[in-house]
Protein backbone atom coordinates (compact mmCIF):
# COMPACT_ATOMS: atom_id res chain seq x y z
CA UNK A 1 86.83 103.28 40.27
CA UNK A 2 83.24 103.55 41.47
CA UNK A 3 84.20 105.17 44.59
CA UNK A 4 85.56 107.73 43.15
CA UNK A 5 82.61 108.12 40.22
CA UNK A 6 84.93 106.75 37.58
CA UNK A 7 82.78 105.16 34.77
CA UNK A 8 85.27 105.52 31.99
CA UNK A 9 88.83 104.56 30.63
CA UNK A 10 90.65 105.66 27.74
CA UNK A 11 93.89 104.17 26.59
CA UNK A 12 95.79 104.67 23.78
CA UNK A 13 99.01 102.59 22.37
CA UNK A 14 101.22 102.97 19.23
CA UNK A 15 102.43 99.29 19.67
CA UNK A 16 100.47 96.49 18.56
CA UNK A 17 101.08 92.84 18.39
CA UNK A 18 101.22 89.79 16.30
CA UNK A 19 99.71 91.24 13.14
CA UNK A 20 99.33 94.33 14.25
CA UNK A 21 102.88 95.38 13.63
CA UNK A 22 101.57 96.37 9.82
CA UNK A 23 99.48 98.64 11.26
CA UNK A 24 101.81 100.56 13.73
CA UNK A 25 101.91 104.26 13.39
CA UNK A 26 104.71 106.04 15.18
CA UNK A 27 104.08 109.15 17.13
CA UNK A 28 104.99 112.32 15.93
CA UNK A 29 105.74 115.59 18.34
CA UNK A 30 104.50 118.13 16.03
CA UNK A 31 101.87 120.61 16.82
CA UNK A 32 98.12 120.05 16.11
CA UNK A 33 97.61 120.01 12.43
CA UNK A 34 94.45 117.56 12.21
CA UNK A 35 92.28 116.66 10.42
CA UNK A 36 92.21 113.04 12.05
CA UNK A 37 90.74 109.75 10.40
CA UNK A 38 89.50 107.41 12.63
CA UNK A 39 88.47 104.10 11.99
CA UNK A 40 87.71 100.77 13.60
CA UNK A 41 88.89 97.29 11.85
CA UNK A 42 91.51 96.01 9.61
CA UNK A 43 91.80 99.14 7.64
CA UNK A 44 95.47 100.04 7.16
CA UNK A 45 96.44 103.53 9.06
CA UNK A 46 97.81 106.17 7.95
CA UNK A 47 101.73 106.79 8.29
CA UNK A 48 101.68 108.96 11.62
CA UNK A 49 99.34 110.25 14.35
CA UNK A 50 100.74 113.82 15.64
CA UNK A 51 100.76 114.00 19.55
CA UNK A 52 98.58 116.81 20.18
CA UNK A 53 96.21 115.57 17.35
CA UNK A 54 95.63 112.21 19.37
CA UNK A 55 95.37 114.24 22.64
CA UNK A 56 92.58 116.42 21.21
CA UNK A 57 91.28 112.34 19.98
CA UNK A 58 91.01 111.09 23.20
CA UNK A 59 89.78 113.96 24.85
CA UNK A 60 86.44 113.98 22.05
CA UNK A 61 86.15 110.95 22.59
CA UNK A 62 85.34 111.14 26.41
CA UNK A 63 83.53 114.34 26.48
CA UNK A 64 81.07 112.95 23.18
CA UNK A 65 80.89 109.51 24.36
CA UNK A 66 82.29 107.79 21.32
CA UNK A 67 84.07 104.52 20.62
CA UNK A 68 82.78 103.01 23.41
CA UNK A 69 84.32 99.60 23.41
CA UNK A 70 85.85 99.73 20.24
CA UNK A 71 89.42 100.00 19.30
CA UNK A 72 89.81 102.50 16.21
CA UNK A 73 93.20 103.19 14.13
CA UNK A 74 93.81 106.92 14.52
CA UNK A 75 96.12 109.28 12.11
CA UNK A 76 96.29 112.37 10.45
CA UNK A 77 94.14 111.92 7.38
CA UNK A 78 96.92 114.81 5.75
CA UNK A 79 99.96 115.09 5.04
């Protein structure tokens, strides 16, 4: 990664493990609809994360530098 200037990862996952299984939000293929919550912890998600809404996620979160090393629950805070 450093030879080729890479400083940063982001991954994403909809399955968890262990106790994480309460938590699990499916995917949905709908278009963008937002807005997203976001939130690092124990908190209990939402029930669904729209594709292109988590894209969008990700792509904030490299381009503004947050959640660096943290692992936050995302979904659509509507509907």
């Amino acid at each position: 990664m450093s030879e080729l200037d890479i400083r940063r990862i982001v991954l994403t996952s909809s399955q968890g493990a262990g106790g994480d299984w309460a938590r699990l939000n499916p995917l949905a293929d709908k278009p963008v609809s937002g807005p997203l919550a976001a939130e690092a912890g124990t908190v209990k998600p939402g029930p669904r994360v729209n594709r292109a809404d988590l894209a969008g996620f990700l792509l904030d979160a490299v381009e503004q530098g947050t959640w660096i090393r943290e692992a936050p629950l995302v979904w659509n805070a509507k509907g």
